[in-house]
Protein backbone atom coordinates (compact mmCIF):
# COMPACT_ATOMS: atom_id res chain seq x y z
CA UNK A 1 15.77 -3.20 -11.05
CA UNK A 2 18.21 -3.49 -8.08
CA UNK A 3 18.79 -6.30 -5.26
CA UNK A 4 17.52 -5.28 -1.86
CA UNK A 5 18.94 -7.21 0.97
CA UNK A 6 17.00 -6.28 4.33
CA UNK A 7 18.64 -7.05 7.12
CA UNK A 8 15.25 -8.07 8.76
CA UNK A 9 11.95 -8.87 7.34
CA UNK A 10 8.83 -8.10 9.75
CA UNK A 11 6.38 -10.55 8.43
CA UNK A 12 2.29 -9.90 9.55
CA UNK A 13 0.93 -10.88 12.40
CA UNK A 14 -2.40 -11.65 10.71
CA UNK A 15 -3.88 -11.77 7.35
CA UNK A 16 -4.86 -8.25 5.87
CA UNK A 17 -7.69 -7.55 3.26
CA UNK A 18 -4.43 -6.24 1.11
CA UNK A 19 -3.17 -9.90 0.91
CA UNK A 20 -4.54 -11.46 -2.19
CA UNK A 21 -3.61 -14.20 -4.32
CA UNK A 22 0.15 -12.94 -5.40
CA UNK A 23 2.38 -15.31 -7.85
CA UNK A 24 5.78 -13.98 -8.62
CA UNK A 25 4.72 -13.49 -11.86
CA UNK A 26 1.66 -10.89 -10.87
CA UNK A 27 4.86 -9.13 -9.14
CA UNK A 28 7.00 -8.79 -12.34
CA UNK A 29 9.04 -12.27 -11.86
CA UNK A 30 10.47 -13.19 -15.34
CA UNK A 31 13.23 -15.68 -16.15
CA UNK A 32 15.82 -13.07 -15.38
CA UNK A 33 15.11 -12.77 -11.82
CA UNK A 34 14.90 -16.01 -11.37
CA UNK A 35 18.48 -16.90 -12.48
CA UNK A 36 19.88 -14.25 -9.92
CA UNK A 37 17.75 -15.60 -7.30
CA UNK A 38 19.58 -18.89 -8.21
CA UNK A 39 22.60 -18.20 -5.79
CA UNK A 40 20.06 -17.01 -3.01
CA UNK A 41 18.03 -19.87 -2.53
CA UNK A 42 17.10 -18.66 0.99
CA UNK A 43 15.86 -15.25 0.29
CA UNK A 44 12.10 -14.74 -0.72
CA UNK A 45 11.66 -12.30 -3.89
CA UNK A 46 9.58 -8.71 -3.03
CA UNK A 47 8.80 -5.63 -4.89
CA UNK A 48 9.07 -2.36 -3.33
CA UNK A 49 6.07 -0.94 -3.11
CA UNK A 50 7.15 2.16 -0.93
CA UNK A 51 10.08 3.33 0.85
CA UNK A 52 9.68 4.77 4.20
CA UNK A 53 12.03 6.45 6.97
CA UNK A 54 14.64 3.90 6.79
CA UNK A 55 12.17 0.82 6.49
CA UNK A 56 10.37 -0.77 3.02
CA UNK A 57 7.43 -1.58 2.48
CA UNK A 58 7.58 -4.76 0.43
CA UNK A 59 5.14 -7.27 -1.34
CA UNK A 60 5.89 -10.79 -2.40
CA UNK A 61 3.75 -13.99 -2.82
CA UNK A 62 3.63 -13.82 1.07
CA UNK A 63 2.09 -10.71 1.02
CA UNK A 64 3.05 -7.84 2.45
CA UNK A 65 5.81 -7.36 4.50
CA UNK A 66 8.22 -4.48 6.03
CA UNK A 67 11.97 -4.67 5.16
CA UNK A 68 14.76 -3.05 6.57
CA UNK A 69 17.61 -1.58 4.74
CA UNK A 70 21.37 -2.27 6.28
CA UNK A 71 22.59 0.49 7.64
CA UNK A 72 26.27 0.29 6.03
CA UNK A 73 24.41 0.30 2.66
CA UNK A 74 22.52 3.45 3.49
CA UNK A 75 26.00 5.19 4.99
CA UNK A 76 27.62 3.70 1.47
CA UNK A 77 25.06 5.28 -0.61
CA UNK A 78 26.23 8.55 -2.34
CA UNK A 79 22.61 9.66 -3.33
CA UNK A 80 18.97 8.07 -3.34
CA UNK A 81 19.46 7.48 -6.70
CA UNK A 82 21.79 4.11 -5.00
CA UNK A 83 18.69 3.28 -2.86
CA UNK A 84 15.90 0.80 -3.54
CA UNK A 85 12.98 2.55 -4.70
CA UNK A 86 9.19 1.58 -5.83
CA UNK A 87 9.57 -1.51 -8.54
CA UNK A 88 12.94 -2.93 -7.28
């Protein structure tokens, strides 16, 4: 699973029938994560749920929310395979 930094997360402007009860663990969270996250303590975990046209559509314990990718990561990328995908 690989680290997605956004440079800007679009949170909701309301609450959405899609926003239900999320714990990091429903989203995959294990003790792993968490001791990465450790030197981040400012950033708020999210899974991929689907990438779209330069923007990702994430979910976290917030619900969901719209992430997007920096562009020198996208320009540094050599394939998609070095791009976030569903699960990260």
């Amino acid at each position: 699973m690989a680290t997605l930094f956004v440079t800007d997360i679009l949170l909701p402007d309301n609450t959405s029938s899609r926003q239900t009860e999320l714990s990091p663990a429903r989203l995959g969270w294990r003790e792993f994560f968490a001791e990465q996250a450790a030197a981040f303590p400012d950033l708020l975990p999210a899974r991929v749920i689907r990438p779209d046209a330069g923007r990702y559509h994430l979910l976290s314990e917030r619900g969901e929310l719209t992430g997007i990718l920096p562009g020198k990561t996208r320009l540094d990328a050599s394939s998609r395979a070095d791009l976030p995908t569903v699960g990260d």
